[in-house]
Every structure is written in C-alpha cells, then in structure tokens.
PDB file of N, CA and C in Angstrom:
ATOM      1  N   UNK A   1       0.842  -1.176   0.000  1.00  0.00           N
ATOM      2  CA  UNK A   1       0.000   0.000   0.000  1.00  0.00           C
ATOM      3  C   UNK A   1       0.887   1.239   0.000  1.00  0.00           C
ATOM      4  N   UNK A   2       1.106   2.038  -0.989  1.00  0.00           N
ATOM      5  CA  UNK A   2       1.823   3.529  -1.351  1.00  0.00           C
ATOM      6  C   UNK A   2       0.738   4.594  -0.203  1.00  0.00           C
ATOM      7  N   UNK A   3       1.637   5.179   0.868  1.00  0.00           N
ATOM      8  CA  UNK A   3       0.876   5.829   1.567  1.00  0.00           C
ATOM      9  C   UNK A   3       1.552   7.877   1.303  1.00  0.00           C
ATOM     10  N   UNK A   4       1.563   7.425  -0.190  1.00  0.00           N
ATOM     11  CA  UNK A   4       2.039   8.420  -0.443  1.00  0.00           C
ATOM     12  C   UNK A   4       1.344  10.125  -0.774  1.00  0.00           C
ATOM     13  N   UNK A   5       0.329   9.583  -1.082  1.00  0.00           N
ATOM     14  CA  UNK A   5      -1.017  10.429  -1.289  1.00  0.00           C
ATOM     15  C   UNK A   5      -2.102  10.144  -0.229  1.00  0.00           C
ATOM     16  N   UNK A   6      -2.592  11.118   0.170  1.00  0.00           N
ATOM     17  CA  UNK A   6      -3.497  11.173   1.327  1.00  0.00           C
ATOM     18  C   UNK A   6      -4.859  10.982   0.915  1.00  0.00           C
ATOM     19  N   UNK A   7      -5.199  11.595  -0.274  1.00  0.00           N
ATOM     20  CA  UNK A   7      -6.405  11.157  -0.776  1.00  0.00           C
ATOM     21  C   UNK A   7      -6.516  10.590  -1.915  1.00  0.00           C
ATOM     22  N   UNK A   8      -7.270   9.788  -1.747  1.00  0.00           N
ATOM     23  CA  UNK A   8      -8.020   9.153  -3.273  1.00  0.00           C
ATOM     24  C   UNK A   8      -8.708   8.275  -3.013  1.00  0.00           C
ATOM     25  N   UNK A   9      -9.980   9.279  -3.287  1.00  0.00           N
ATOM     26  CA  UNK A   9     -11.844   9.143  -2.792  1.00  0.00           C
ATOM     27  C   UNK A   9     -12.486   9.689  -3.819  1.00  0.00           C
ATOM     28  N   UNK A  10     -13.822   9.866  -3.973  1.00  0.00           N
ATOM     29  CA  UNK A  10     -14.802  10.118  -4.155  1.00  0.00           C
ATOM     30  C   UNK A  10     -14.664  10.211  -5.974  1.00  0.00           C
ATOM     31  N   UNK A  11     -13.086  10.128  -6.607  1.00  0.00           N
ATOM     32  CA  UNK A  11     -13.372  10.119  -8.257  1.00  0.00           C
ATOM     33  C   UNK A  11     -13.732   8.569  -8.455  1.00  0.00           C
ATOM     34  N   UNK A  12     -12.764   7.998  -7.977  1.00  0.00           N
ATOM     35  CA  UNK A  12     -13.234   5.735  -8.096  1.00  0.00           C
ATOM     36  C   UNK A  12     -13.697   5.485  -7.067  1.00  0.00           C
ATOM     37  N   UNK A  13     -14.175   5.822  -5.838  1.00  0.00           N
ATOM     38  CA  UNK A  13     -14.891   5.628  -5.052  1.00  0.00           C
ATOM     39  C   UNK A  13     -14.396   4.751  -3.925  1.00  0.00           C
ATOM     40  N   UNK A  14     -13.086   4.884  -3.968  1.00  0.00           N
ATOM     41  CA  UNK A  14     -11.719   4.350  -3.176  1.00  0.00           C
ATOM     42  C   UNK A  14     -11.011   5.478  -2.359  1.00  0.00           C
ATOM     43  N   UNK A  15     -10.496   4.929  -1.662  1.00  0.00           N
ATOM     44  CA  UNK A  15      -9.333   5.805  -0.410  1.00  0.00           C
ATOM     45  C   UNK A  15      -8.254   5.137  -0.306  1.00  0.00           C
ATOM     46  N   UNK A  16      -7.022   6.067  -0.730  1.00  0.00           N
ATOM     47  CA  UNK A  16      -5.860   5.448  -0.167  1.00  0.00           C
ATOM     48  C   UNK A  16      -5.995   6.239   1.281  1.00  0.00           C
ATOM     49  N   UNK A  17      -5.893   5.288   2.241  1.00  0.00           N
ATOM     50  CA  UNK A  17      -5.060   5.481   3.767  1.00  0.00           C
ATOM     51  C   UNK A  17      -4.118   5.872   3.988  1.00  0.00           C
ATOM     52  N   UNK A  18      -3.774   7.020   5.311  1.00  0.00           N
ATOM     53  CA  UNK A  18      -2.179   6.697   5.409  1.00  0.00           C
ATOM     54  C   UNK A  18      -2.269   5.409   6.674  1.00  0.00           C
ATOM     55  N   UNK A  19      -0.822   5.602   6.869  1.00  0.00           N
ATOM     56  CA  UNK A  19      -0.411   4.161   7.625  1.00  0.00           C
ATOM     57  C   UNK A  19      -1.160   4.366   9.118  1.00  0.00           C
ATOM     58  N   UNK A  20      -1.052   5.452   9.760  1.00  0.00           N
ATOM     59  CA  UNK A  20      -1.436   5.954  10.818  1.00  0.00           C
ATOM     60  C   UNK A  20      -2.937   5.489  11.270  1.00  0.00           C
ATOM     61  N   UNK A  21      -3.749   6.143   9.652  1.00  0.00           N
ATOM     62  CA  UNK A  21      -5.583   5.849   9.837  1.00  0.00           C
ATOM     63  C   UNK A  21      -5.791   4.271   9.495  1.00  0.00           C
ATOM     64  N   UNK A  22      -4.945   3.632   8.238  1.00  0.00           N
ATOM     65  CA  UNK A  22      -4.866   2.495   8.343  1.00  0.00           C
ATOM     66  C   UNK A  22      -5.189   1.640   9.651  1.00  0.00           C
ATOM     67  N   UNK A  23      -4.232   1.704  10.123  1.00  0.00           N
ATOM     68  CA  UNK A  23      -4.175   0.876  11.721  1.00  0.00           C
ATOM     69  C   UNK A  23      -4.498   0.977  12.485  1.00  0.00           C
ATOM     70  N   UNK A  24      -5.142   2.203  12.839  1.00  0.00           N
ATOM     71  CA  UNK A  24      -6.602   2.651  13.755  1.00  0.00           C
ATOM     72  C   UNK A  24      -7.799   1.681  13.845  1.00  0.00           C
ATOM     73  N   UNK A  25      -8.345   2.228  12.133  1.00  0.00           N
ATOM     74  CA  UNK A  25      -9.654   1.651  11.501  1.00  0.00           C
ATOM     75  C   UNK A  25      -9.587  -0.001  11.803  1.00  0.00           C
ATOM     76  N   UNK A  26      -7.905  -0.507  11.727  1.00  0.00           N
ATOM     77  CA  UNK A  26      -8.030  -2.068  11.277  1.00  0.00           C
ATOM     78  C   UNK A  26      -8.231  -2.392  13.095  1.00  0.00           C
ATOM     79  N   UNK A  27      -7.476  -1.728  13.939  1.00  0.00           N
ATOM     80  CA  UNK A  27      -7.296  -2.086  15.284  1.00  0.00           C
ATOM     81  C   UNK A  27      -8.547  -2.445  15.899  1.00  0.00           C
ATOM     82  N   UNK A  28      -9.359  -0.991  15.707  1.00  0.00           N
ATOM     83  CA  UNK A  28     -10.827  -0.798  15.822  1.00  0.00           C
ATOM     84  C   UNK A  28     -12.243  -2.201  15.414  1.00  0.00           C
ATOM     85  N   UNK A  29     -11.872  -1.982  14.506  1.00  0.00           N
ATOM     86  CA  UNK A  29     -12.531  -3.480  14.116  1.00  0.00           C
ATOM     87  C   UNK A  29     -12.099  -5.151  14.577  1.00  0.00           C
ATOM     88  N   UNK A  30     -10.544  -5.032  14.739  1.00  0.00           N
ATOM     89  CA  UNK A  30     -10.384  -5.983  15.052  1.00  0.00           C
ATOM     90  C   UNK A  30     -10.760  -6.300  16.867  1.00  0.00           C
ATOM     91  N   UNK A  31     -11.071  -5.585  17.621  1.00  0.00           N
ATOM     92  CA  UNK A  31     -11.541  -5.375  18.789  1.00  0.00           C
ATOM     93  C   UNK A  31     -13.031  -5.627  18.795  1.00  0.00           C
ATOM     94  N   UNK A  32     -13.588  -5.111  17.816  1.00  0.00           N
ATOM     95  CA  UNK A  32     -14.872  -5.167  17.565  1.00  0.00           C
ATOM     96  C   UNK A  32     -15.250  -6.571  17.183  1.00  0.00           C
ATOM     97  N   UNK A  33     -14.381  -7.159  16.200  1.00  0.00           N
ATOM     98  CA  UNK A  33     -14.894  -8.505  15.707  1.00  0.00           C
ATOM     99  C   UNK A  33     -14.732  -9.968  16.880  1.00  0.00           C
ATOM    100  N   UNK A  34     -13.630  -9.483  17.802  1.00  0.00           N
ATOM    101  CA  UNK A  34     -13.894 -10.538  18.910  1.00  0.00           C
ATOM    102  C   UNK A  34     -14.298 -10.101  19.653  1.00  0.00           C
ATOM    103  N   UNK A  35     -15.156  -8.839  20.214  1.00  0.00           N
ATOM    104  CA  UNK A  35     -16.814  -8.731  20.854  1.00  0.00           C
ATOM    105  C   UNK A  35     -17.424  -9.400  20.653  1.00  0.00           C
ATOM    106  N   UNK A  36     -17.676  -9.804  19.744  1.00  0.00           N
ATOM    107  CA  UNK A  36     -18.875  -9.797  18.740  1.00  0.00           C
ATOM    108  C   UNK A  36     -18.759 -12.077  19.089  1.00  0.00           C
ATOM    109  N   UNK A  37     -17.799 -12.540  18.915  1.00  0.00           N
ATOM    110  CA  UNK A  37     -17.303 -13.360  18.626  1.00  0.00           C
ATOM    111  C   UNK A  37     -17.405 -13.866  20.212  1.00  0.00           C
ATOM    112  N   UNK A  38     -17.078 -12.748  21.386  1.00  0.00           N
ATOM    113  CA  UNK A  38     -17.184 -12.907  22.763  1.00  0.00           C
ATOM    114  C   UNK A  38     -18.873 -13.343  22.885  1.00  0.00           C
ATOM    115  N   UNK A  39     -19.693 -12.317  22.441  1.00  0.00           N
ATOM    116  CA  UNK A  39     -21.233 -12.862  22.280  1.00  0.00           C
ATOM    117  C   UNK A  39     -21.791 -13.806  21.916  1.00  0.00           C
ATOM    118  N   UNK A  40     -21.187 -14.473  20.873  1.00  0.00           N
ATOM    119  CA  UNK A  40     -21.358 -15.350  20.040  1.00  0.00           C
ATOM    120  C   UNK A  40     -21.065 -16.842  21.492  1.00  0.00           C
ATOM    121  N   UNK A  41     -20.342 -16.376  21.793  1.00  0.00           N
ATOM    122  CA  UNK A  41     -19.961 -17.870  22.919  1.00  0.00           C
ATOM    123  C   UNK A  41     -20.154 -17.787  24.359  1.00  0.00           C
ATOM    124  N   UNK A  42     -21.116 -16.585  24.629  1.00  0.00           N
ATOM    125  CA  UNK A  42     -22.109 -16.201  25.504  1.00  0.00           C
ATOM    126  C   UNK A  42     -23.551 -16.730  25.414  1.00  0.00           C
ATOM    127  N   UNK A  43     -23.832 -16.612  24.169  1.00  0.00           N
ATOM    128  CA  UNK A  43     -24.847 -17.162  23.609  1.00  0.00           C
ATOM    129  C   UNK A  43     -24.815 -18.928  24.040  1.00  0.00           C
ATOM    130  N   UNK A  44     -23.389 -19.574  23.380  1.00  0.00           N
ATOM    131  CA  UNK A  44     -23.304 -20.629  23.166  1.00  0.00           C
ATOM    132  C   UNK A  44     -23.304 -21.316  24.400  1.00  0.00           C
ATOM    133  N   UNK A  45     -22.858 -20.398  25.337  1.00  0.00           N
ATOM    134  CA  UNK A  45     -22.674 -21.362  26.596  1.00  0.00           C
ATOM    135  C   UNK A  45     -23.932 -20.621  27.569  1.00  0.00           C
ATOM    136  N   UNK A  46     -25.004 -20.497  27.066  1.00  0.00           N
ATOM    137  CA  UNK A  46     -26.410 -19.921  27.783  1.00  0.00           C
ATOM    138  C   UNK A  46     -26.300 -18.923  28.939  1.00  0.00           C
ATOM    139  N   UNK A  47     -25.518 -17.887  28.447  1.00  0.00           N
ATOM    140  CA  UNK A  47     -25.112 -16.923  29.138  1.00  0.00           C
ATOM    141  C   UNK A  47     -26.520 -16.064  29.838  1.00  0.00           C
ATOM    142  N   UNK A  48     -26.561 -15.365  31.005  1.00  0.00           N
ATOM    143  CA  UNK A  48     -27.854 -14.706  31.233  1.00  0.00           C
ATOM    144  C   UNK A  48     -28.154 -13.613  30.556  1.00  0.00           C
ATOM    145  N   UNK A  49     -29.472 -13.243  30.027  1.00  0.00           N
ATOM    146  CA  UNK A  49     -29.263 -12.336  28.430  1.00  0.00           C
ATOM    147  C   UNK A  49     -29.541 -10.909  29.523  1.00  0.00           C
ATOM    148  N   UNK A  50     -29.360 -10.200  30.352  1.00  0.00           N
ATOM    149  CA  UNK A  50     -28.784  -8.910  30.778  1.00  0.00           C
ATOM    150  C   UNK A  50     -27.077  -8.891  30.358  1.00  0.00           C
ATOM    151  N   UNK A  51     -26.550 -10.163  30.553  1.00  0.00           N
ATOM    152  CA  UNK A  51     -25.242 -10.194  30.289  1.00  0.00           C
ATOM    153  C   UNK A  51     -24.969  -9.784  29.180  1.00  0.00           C
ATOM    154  N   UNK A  52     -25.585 -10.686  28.391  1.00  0.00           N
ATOM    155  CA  UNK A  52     -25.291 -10.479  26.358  1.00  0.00           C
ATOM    156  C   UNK A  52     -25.773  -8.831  26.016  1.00  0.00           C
ATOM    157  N   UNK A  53     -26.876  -8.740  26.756  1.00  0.00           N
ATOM    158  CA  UNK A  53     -27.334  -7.262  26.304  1.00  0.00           C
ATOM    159  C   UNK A  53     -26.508  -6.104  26.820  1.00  0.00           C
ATOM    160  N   UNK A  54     -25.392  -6.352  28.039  1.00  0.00           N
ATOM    161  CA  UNK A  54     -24.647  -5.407  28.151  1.00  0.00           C
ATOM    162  C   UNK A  54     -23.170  -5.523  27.227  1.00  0.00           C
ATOM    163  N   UNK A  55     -22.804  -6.829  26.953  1.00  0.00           N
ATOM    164  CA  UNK A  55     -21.931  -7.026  25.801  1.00  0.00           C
ATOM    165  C   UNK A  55     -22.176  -6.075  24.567  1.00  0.00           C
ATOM    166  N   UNK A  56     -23.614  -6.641  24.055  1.00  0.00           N
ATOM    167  CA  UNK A  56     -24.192  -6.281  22.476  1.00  0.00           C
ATOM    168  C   UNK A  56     -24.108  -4.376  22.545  1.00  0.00           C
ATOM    169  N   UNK A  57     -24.338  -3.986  23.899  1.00  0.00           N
ATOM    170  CA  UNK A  57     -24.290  -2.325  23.880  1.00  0.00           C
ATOM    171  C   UNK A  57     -22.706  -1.806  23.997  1.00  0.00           C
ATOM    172  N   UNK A  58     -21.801  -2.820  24.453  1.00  0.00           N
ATOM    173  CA  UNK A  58     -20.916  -2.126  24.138  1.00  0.00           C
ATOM    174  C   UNK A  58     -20.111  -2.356  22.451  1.00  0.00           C
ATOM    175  N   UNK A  59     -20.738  -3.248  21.583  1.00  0.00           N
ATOM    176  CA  UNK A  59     -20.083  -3.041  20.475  1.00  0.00           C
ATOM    177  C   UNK A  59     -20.905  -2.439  19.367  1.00  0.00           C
ATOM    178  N   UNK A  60     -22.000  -2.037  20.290  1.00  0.00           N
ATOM    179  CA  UNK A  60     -22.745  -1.320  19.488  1.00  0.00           C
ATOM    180  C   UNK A  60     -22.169   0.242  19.430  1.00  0.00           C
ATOM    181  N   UNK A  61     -21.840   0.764  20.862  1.00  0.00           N
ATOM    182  CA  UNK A  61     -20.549   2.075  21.224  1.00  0.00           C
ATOM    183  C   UNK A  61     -19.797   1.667  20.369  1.00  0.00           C
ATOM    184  N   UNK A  62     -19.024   0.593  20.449  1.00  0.00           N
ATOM    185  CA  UNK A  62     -17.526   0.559  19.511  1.00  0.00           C
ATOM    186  C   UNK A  62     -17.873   0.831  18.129  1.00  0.00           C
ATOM    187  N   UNK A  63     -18.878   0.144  17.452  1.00  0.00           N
ATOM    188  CA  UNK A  63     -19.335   0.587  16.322  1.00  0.00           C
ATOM    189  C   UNK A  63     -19.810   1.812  16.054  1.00  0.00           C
ATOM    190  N   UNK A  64     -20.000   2.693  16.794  1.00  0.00           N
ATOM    191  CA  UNK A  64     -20.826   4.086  16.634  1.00  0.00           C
ATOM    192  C   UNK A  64     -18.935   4.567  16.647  1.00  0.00           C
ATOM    193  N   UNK A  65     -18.228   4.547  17.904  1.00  0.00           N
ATOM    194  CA  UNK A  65     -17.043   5.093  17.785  1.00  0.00           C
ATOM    195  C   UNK A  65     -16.225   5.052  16.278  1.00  0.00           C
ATOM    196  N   UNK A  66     -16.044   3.455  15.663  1.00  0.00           N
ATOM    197  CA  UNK A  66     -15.508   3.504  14.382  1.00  0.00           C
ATOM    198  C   UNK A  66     -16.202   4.454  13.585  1.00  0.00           C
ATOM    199  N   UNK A  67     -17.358   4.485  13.399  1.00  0.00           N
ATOM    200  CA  UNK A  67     -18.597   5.559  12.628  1.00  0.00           C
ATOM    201  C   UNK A  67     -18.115   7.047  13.049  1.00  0.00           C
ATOM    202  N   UNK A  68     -17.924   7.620  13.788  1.00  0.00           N
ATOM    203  CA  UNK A  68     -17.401   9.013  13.747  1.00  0.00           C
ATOM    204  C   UNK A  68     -15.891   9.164  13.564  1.00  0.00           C
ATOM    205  N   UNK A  69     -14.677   8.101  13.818  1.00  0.00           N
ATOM    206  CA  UNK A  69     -13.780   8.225  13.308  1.00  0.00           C
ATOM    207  C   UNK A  69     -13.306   8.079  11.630  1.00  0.00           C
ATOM    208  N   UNK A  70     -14.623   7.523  11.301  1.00  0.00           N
ATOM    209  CA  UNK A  70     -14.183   7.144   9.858  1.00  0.00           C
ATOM    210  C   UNK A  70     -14.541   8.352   9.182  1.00  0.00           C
ATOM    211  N   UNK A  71     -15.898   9.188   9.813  1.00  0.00           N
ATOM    212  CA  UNK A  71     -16.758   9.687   9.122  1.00  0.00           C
ATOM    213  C   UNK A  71     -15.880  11.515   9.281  1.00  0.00           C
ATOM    214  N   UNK A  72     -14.997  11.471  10.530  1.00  0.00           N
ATOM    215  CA  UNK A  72     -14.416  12.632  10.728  1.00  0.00           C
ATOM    216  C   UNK A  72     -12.747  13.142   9.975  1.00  0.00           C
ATOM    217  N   UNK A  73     -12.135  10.999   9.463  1.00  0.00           N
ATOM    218  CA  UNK A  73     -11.986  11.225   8.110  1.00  0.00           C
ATOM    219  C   UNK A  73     -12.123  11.561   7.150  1.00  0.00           C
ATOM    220  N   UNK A  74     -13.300  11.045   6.903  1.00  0.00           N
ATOM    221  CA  UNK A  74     -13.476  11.555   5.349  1.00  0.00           C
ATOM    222  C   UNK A  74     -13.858  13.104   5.241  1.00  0.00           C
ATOM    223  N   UNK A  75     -14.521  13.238   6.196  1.00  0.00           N
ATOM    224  CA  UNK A  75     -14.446  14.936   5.562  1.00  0.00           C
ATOM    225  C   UNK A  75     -13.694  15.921   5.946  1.00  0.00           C
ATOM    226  N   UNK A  76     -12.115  15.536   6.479  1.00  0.00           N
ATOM    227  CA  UNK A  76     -11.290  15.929   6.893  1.00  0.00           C
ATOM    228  C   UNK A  76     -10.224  16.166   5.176  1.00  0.00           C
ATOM    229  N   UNK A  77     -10.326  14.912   4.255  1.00  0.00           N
ATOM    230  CA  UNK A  77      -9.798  14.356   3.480  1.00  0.00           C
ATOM    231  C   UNK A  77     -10.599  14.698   2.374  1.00  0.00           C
ATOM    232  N   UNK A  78     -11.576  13.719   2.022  1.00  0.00           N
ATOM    233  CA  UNK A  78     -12.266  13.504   1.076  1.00  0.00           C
ATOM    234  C   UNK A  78     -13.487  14.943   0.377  1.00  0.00           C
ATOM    235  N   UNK A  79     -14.064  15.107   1.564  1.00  0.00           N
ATOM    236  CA  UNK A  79     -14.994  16.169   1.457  1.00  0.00           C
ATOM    237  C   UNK A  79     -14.446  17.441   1.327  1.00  0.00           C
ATOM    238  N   UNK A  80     -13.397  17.530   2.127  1.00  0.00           N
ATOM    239  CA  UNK A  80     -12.612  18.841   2.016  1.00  0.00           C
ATOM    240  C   UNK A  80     -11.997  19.207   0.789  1.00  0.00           C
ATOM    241  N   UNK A  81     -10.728  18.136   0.139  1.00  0.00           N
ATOM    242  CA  UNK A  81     -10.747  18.213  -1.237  1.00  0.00           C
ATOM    243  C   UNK A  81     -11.736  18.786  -1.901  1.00  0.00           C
ATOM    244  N   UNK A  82     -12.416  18.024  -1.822  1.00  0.00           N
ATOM    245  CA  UNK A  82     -13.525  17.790  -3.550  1.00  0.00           C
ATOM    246  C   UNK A  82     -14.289  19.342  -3.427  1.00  0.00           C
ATOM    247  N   UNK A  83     -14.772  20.078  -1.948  1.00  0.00           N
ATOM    248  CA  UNK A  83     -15.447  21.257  -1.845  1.00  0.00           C
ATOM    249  C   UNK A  83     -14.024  22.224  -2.851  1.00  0.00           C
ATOM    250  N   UNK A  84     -12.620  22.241  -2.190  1.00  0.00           N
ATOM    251  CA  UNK A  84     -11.767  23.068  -2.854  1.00  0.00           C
ATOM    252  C   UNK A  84     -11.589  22.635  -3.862  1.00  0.00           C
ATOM    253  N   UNK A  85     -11.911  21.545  -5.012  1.00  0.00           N
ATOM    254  CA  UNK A  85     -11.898  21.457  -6.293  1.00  0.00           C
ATOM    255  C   UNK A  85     -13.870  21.721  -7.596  1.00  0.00           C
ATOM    256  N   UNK A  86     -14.326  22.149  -6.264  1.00  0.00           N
ATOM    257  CA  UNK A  86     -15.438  22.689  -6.741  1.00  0.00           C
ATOM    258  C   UNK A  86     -16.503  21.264  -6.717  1.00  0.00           C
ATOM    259  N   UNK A  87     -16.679  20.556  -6.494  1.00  0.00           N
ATOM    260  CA  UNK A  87     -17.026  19.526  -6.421  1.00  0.00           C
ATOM    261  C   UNK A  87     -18.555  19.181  -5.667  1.00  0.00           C
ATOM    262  N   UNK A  88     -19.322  20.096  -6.020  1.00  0.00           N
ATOM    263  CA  UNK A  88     -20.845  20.100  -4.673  1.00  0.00           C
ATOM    264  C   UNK A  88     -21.277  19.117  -4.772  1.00  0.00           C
ATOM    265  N   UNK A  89     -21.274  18.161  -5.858  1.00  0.00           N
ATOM    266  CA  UNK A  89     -21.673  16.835  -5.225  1.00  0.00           C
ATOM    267  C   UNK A  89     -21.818  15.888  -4.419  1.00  0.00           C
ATOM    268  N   UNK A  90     -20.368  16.533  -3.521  1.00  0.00           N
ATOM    269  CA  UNK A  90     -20.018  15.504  -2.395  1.00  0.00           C
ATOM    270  C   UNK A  90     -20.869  15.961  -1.244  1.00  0.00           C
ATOM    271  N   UNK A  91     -20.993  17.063  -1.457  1.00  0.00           N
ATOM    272  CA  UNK A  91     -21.851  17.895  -0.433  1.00  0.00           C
ATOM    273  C   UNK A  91     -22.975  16.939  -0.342  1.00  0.00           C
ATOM    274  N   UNK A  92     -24.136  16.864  -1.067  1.00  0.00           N
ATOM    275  CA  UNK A  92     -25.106  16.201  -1.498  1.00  0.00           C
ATOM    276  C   UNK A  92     -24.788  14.965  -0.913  1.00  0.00           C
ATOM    277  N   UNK A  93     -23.725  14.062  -1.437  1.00  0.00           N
ATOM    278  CA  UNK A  93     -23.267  12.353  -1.168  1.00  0.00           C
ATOM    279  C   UNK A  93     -23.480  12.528   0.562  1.00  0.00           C
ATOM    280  N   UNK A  94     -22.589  13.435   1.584  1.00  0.00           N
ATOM    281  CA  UNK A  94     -22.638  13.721   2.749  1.00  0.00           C
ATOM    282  C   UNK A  94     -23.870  13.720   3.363  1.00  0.00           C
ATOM    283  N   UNK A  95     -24.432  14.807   2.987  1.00  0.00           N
ATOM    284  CA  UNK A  95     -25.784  14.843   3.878  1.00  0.00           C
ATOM    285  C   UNK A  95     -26.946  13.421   4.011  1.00  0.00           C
ATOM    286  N   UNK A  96     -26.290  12.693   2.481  1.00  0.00           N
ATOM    287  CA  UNK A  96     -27.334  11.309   2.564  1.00  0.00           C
ATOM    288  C   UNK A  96     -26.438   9.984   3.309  1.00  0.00           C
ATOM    289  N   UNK A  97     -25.647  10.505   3.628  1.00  0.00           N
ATOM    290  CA  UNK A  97     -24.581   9.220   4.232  1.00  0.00           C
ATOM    291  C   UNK A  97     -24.846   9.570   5.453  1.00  0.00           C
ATOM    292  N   UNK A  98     -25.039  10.868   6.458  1.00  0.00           N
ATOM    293  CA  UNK A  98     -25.629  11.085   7.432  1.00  0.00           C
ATOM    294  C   UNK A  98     -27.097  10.994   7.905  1.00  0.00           C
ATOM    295  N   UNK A  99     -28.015  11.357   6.840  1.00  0.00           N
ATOM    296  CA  UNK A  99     -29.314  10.729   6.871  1.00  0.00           C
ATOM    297  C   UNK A  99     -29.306   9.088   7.394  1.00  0.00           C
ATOM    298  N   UNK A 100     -28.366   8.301   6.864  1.00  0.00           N
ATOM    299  CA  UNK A 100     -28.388   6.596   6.848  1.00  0.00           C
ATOM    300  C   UNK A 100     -27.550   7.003   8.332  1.00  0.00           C
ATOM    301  N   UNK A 101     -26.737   6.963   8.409  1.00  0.00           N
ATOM    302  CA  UNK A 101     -26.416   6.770  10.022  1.00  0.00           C
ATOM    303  C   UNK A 101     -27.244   7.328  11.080  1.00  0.00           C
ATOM    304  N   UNK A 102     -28.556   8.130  10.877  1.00  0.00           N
ATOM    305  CA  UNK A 102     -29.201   8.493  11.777  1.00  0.00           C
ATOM    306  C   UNK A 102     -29.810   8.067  11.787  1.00  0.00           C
ATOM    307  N   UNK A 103     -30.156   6.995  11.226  1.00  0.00           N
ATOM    308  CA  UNK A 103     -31.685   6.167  11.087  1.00  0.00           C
ATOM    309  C   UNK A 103     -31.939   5.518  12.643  1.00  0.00           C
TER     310      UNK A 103
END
C-alpha cells in the first residue's frame, strides 16, 4: 500500500489510507470482531441475556465510535478536497450518508 497520497476518494470511489488511519480503523474493528465473537460464545454457553445485552451495547458504542472516526476522516480528506476542487456533489453524497447513520 503507497501511503504516499493522502487522498483518493470520491473520483473511483476508493481511499488510499495513510499508515497511521490504516491501523486505527483495522485495530478498531479488530476489537470489535472478537466482541462480537465474545457474544457469540455467551450465547453458546447460555449466558444470562442482561449479560449479552450489556456485551451487544458495548459493540454497538464501539461501532458508533468507528462511525465518527471514519466519518471525521473523510471529511477531513475527502470532502474537504472535492469542496476546494469545486465539487458540490459531495456535499449532497454527505448529507445522505448522514441521513443513513441516523436512522
């Protein structure tokens, strides 16, 4: 992965990362996916469901947390560009990518 360019979004609908956000995002998830995986064998071994339901709320936080770090990316990066290359479309793309996370 060339982490040589900071952006490249919204023309192919791809992002190069740098190494820094890279390993955040991957850390983040990877924390998240053995939550998730912790529940999974909570479940399996008939765990008491106040238990699971205080599990399931915290990777539901972790997931909201990845969601504003990703999202305070991109328009740090992505959105910011494309407004200084004249680009109002993205504007538009934004407000409906926030509509869906508020659901």
């Amino acid at each position: 992965m060339d982490m040589g360019t900071e952006r490249e979004c919204c023309m192919h609908k791809t992002k190069e990362r740098s190494e820094k956000e890279y390993k955040n995002l991957i850390h983040r998830l990877n924390r998240i996916e053995g939550q998730v995986r912790g529940i999974r064998g909570m479940v399996e071994r008939d765990a008491y469901c106040t238990d699971i339901l205080v599990q399931v709320s915290a990777v539901s936080a972790a997931l909201n947390s990845f969601n504003r770090v990703l999202l305070e990316n991109h328009i740090r990066t992505c959105v910011t560009q494309d407004i200084k290359e004249g680009k109002e479309e993205t504007v538009n793309e934004l407000l409906l990518t926030l509509q869906k996370l508020m659901k």
